[in-house]
N, C-alpha and C. Protein backbone atom coordinates (compact mmCIF):
# COMPACT_ATOMS: atom_id res chain seq x y z
N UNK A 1 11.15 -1.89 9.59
CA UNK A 1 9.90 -1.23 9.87
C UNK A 1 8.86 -2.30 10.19
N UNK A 2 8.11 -2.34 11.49
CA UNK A 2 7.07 -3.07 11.56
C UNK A 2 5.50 -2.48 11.62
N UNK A 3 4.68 -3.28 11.89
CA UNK A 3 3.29 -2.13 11.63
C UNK A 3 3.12 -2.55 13.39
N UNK A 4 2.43 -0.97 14.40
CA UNK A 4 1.97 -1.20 15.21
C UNK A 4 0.98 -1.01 15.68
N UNK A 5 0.10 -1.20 14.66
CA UNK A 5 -1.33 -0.76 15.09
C UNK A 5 -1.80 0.41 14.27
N UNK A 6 -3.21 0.89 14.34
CA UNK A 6 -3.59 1.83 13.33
C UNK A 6 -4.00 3.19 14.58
N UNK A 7 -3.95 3.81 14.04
CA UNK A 7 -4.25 5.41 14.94
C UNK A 7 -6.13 6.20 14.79
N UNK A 8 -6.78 5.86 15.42
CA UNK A 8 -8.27 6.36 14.65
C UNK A 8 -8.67 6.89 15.30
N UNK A 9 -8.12 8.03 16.53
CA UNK A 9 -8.68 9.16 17.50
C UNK A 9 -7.62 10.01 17.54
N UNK A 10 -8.07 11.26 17.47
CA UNK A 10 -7.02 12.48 17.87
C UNK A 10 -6.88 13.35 16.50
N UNK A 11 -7.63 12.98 15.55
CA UNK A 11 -7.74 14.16 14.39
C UNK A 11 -9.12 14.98 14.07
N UNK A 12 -8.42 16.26 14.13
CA UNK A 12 -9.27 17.17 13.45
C UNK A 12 -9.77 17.39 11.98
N UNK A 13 -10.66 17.73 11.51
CA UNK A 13 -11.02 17.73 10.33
C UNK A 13 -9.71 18.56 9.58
N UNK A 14 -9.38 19.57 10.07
CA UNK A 14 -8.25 20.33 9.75
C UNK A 14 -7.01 19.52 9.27
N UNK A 15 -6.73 18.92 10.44
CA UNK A 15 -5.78 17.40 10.21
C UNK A 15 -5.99 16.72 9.53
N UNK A 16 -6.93 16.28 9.34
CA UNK A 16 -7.14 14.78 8.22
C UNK A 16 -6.93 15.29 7.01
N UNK A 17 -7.81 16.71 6.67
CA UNK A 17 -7.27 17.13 5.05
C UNK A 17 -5.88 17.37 4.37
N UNK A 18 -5.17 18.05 5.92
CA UNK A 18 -3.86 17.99 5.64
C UNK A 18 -2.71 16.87 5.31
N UNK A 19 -3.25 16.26 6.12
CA UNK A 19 -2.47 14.46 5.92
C UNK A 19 -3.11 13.85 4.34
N UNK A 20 -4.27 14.20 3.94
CA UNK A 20 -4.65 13.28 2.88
C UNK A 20 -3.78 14.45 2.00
N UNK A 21 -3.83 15.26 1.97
CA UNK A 21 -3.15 16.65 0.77
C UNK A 21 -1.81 16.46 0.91
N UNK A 22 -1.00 15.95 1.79
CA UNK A 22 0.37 15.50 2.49
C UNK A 22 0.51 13.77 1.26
N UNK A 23 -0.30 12.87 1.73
CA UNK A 23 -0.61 11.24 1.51
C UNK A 23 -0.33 11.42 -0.11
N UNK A 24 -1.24 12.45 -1.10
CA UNK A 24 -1.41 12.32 -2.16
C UNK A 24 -0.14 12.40 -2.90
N UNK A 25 -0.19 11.42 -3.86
CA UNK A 25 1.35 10.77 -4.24
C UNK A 25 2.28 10.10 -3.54
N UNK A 26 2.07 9.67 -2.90
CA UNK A 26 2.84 8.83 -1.91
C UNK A 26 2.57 7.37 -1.95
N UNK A 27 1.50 7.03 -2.46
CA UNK A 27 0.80 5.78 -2.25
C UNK A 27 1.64 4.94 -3.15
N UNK A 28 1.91 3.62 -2.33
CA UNK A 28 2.82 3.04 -3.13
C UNK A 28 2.29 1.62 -3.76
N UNK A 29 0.89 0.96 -3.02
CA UNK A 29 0.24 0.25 -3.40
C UNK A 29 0.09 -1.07 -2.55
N UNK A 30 1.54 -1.78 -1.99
CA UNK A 30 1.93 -2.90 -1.12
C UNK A 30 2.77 -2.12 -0.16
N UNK A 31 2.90 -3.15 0.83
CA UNK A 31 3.40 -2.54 1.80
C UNK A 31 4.49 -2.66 2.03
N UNK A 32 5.42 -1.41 2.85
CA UNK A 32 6.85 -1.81 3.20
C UNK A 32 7.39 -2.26 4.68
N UNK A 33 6.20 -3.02 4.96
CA UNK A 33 6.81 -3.40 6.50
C UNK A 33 7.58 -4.60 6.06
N UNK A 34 8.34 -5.31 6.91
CA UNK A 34 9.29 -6.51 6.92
C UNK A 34 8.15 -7.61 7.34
N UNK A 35 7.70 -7.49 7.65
CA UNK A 35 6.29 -8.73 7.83
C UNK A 35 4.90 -8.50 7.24
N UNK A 36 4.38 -9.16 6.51
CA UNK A 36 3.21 -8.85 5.87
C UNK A 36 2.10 -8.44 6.75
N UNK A 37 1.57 -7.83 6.68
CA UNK A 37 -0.10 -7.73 7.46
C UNK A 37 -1.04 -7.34 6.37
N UNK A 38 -1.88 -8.47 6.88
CA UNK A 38 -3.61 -8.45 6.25
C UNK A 38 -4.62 -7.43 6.50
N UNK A 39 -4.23 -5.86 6.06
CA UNK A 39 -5.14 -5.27 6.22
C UNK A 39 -5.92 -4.79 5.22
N UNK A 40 -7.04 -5.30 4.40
CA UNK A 40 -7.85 -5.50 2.98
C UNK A 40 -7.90 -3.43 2.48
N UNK A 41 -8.07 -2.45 3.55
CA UNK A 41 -8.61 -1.73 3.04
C UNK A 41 -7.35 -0.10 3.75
N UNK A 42 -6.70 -0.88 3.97
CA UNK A 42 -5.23 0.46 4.47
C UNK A 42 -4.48 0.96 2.62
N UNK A 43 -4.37 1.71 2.94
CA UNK A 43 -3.69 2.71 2.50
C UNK A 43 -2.08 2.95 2.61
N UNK A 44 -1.25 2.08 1.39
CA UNK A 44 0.25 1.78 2.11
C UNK A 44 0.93 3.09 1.60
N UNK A 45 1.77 4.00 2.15
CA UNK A 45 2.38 5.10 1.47
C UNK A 45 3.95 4.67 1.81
N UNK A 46 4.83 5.64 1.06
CA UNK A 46 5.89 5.82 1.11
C UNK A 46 6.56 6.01 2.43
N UNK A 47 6.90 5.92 3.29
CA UNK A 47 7.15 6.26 4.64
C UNK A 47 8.33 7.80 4.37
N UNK A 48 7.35 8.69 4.14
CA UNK A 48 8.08 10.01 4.33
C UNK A 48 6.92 11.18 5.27
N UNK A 49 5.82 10.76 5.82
CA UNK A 49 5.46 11.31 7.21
C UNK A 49 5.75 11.03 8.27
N UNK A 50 6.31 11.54 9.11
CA UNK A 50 6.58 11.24 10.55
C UNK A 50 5.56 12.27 11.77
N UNK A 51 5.02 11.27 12.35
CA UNK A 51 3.80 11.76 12.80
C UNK A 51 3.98 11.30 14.73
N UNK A 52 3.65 12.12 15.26
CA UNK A 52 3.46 12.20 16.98
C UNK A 52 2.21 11.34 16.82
N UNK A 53 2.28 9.98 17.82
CA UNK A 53 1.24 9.55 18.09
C UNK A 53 1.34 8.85 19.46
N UNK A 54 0.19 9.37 20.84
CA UNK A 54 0.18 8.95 22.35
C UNK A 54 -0.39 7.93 22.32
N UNK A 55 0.40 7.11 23.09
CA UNK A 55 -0.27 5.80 23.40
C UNK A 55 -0.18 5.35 25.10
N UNK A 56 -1.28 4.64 25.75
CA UNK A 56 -1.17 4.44 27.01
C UNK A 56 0.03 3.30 27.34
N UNK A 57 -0.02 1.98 26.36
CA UNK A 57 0.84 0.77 26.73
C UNK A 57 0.93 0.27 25.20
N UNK A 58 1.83 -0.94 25.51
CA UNK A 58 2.29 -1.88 24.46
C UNK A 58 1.61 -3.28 24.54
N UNK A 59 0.73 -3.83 23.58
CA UNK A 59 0.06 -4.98 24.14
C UNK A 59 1.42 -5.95 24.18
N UNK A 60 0.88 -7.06 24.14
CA UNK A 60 1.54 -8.33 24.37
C UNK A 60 2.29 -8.88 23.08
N UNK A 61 1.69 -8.17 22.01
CA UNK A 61 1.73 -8.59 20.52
C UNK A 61 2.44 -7.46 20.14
N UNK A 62 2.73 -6.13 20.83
CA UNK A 62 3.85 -5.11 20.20
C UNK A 62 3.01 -4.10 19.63
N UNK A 63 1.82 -3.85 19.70
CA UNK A 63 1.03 -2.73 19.10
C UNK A 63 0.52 -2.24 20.30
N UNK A 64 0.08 -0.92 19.54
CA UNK A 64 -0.28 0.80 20.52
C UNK A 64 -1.31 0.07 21.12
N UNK A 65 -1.53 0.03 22.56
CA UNK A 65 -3.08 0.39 23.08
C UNK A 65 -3.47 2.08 23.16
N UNK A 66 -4.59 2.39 22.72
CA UNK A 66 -5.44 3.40 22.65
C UNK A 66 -4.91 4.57 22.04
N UNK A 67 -4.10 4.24 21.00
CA UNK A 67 -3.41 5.15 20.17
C UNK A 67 -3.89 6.14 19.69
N UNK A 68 -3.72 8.10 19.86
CA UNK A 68 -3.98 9.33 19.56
C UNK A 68 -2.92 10.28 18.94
N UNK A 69 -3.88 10.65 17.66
CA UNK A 69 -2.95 11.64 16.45
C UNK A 69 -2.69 12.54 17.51
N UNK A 70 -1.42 13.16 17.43
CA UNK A 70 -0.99 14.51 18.11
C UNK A 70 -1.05 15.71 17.08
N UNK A 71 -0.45 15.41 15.88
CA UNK A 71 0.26 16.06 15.20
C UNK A 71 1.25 15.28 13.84
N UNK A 72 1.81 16.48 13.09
CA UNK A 72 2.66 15.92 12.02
C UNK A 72 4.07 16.71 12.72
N UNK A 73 5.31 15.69 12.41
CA UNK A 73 6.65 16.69 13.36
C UNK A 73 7.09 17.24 11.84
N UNK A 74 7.22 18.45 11.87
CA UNK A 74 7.72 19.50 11.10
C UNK A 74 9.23 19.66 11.27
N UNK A 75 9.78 18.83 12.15
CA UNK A 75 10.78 19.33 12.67
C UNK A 75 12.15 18.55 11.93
N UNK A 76 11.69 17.35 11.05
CA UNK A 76 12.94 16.66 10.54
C UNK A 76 12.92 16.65 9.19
């Protein structure tokens, strides 16, 4: 698992409550990517959401350019 960037357009208020009501208990404290990242104020959870998120390209460094919440997939 690597981290590719953070997602901060494409949610509804509707959405966000659901994901934090989803998030709660999940929080695991450190993170489980295979490479550390320095982010002081993220929120590391359990990786049991799987979430639709559009992105235009891949920078140079492997993360989303202009990354948008779609949705949560219900489907797996």
């Amino acid at each position: 698992m690597s981290y590719a960037g953070k997602v901060e357009h494409g949610f509804t208020e509707d959405a966000r409550r659901d994901l934090e009501r989803r998030a709660s208990g999940l929080g695991i404290g450190t993170t489980a990517l295979s490479t550390k990242v320095s982010k002081p104020k993220a929120r590391w959870l359990k990786p049991e959401i799987l979430v639709d998120v559009e992105y235009r390209a891949l920078t140079g460094k492997g993360k989303l350019r202009h990354p948008s919440f779609k949705g949560v997939r219900e489907d797996l």
